[in-house]
C-alpha atoms as a PDB file:
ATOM      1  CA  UNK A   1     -11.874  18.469 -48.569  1.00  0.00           C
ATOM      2  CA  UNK A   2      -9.249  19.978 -50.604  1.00  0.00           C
ATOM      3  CA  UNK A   3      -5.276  19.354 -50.273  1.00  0.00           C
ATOM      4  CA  UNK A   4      -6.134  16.248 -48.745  1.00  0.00           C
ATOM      5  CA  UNK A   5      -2.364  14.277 -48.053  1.00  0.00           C
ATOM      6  CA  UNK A   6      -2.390  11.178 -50.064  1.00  0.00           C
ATOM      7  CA  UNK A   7       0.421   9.673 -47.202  1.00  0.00           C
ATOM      8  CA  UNK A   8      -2.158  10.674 -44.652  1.00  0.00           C
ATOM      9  CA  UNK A   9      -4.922   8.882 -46.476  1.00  0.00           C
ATOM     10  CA  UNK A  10      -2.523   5.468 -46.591  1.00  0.00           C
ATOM     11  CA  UNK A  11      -2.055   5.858 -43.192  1.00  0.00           C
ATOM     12  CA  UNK A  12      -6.117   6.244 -42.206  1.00  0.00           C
ATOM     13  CA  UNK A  13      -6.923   3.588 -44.535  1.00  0.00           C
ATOM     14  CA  UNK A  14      -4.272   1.070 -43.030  1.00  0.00           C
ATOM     15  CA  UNK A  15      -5.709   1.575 -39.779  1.00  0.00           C
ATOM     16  CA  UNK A  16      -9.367   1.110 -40.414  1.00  0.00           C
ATOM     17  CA  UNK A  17      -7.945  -2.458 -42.721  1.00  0.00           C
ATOM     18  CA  UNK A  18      -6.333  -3.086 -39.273  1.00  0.00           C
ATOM     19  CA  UNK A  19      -9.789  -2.899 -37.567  1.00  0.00           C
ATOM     20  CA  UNK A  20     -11.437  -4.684 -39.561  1.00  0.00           C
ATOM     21  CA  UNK A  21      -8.833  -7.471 -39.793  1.00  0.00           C
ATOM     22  CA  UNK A  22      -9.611  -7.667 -35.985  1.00  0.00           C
ATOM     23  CA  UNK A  23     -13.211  -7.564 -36.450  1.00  0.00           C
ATOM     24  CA  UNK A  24     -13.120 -10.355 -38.235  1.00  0.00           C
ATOM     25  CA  UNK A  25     -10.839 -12.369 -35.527  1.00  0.00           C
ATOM     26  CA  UNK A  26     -13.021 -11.814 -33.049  1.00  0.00           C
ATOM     27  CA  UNK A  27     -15.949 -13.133 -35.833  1.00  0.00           C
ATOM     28  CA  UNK A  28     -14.105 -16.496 -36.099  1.00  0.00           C
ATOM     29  CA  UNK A  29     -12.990 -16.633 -31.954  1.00  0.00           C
ATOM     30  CA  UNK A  30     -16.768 -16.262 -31.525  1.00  0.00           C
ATOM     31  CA  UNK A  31     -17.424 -19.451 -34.185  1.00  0.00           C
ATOM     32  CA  UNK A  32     -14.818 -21.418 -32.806  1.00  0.00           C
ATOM     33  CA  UNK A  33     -15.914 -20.659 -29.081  1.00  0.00           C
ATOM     34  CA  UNK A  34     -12.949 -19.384 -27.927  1.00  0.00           C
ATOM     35  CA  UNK A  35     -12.399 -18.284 -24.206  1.00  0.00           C
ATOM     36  CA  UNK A  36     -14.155 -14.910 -23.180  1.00  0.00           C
ATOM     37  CA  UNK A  37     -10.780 -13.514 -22.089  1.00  0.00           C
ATOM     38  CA  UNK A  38      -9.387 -13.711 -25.359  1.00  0.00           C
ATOM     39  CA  UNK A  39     -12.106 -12.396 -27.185  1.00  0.00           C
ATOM     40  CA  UNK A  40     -11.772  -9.415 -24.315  1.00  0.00           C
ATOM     41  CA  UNK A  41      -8.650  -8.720 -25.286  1.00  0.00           C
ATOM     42  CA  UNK A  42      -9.360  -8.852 -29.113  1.00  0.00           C
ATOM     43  CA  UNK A  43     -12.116  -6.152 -28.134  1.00  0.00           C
ATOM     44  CA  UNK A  44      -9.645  -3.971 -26.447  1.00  0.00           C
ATOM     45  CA  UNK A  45      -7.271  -4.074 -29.536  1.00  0.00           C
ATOM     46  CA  UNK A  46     -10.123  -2.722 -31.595  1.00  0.00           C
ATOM     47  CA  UNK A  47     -10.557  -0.467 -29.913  1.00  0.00           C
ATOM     48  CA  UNK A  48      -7.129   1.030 -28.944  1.00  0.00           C
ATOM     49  CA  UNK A  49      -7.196   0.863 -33.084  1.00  0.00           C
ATOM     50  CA  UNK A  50     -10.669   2.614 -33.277  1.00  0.00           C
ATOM     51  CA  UNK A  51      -9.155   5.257 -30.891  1.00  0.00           C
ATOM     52  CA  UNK A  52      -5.836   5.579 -32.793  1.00  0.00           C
ATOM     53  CA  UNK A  53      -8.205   6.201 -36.528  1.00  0.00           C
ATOM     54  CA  UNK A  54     -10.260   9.225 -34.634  1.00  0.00           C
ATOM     55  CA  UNK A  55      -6.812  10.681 -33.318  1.00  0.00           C
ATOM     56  CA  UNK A  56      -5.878  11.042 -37.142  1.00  0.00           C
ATOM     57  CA  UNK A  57      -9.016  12.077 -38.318  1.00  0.00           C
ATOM     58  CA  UNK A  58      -9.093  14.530 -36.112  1.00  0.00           C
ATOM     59  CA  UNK A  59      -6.258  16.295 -36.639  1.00  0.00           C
ATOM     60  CA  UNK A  60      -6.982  15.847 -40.249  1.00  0.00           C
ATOM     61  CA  UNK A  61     -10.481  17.657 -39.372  1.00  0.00           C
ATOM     62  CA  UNK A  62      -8.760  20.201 -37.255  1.00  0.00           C
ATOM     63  CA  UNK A  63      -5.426  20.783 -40.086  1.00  0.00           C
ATOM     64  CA  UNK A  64      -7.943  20.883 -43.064  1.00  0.00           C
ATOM     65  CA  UNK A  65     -11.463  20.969 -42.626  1.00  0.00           C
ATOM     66  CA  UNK A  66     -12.189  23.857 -40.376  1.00  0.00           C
ATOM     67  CA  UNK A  67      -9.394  26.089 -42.089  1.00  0.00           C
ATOM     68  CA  UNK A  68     -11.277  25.029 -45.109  1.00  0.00           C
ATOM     69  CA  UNK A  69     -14.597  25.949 -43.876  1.00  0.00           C
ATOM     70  CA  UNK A  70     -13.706  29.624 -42.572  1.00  0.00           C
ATOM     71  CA  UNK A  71     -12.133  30.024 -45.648  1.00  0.00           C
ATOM     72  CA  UNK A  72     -15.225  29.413 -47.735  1.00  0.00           C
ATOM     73  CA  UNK A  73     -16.883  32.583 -45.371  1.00  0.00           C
ATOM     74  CA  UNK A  74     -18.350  30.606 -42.199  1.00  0.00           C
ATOM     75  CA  UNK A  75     -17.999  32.500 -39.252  1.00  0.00           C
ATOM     76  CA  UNK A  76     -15.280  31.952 -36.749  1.00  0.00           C
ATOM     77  CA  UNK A  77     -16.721  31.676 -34.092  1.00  0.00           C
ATOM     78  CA  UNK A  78     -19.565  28.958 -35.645  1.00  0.00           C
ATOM     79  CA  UNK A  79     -16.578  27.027 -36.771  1.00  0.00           C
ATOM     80  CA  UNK A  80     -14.828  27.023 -33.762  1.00  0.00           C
ATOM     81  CA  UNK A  81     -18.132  25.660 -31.584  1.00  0.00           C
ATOM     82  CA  UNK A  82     -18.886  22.867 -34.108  1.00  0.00           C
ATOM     83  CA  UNK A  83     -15.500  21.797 -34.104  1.00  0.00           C
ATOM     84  CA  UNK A  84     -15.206  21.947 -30.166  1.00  0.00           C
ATOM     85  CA  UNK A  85     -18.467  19.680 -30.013  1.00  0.00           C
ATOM     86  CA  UNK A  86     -17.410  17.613 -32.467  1.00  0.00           C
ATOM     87  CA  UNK A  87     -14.558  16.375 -31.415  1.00  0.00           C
ATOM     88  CA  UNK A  88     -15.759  16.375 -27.664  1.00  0.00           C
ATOM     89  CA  UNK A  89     -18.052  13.108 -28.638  1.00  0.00           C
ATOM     90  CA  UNK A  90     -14.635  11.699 -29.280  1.00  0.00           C
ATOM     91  CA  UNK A  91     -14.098  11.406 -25.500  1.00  0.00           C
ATOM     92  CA  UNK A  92     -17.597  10.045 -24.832  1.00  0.00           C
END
């Protein structure tokens, strides 16, 4: 993708370090046996975090990507339907 924002890159990239720094959280709670409840809420965290990285990436996909694509010639309308389906999986 072209005239990608290097700020909006930072910001995708400090989220997904986020996720994995509670990835790896939950690795050690699991080790050290902590209580389920914790390790719940760890779960949630990632993925309120997971959910927060899609929300930018998608407006990345919809600012960039598909004005990209229908200005390389695909048709409207083809654009328009991938994009819808696309981001519909978001809410599945």
């Amino acid at each position: 993708m072209k005239d990608v924002d290097p700020a909006e890159t930072k910001k995708i990239m400090t989220r997904l370090k986020t996720v994995r720094g509670h990835i790896a959280g939950v690795e050690r709670m699991m080790e050290e046996e902590k209580s389920c409840e914790e390790i719940l809420l760890q779960l949630v965290a990632i993925r309120s975090a997971v959910h927060k990285v899609s929300v930018l990436v998608a407006q990345r996909y919809a600012n960039g990507c598909l004005i990209e694509a229908i200005d390389q010639g695909e048709e409207r309308q083809e654009v328009l339907n991938k994009a819808i389906e696309t981001l519909m999986k978001l809410n599945q």
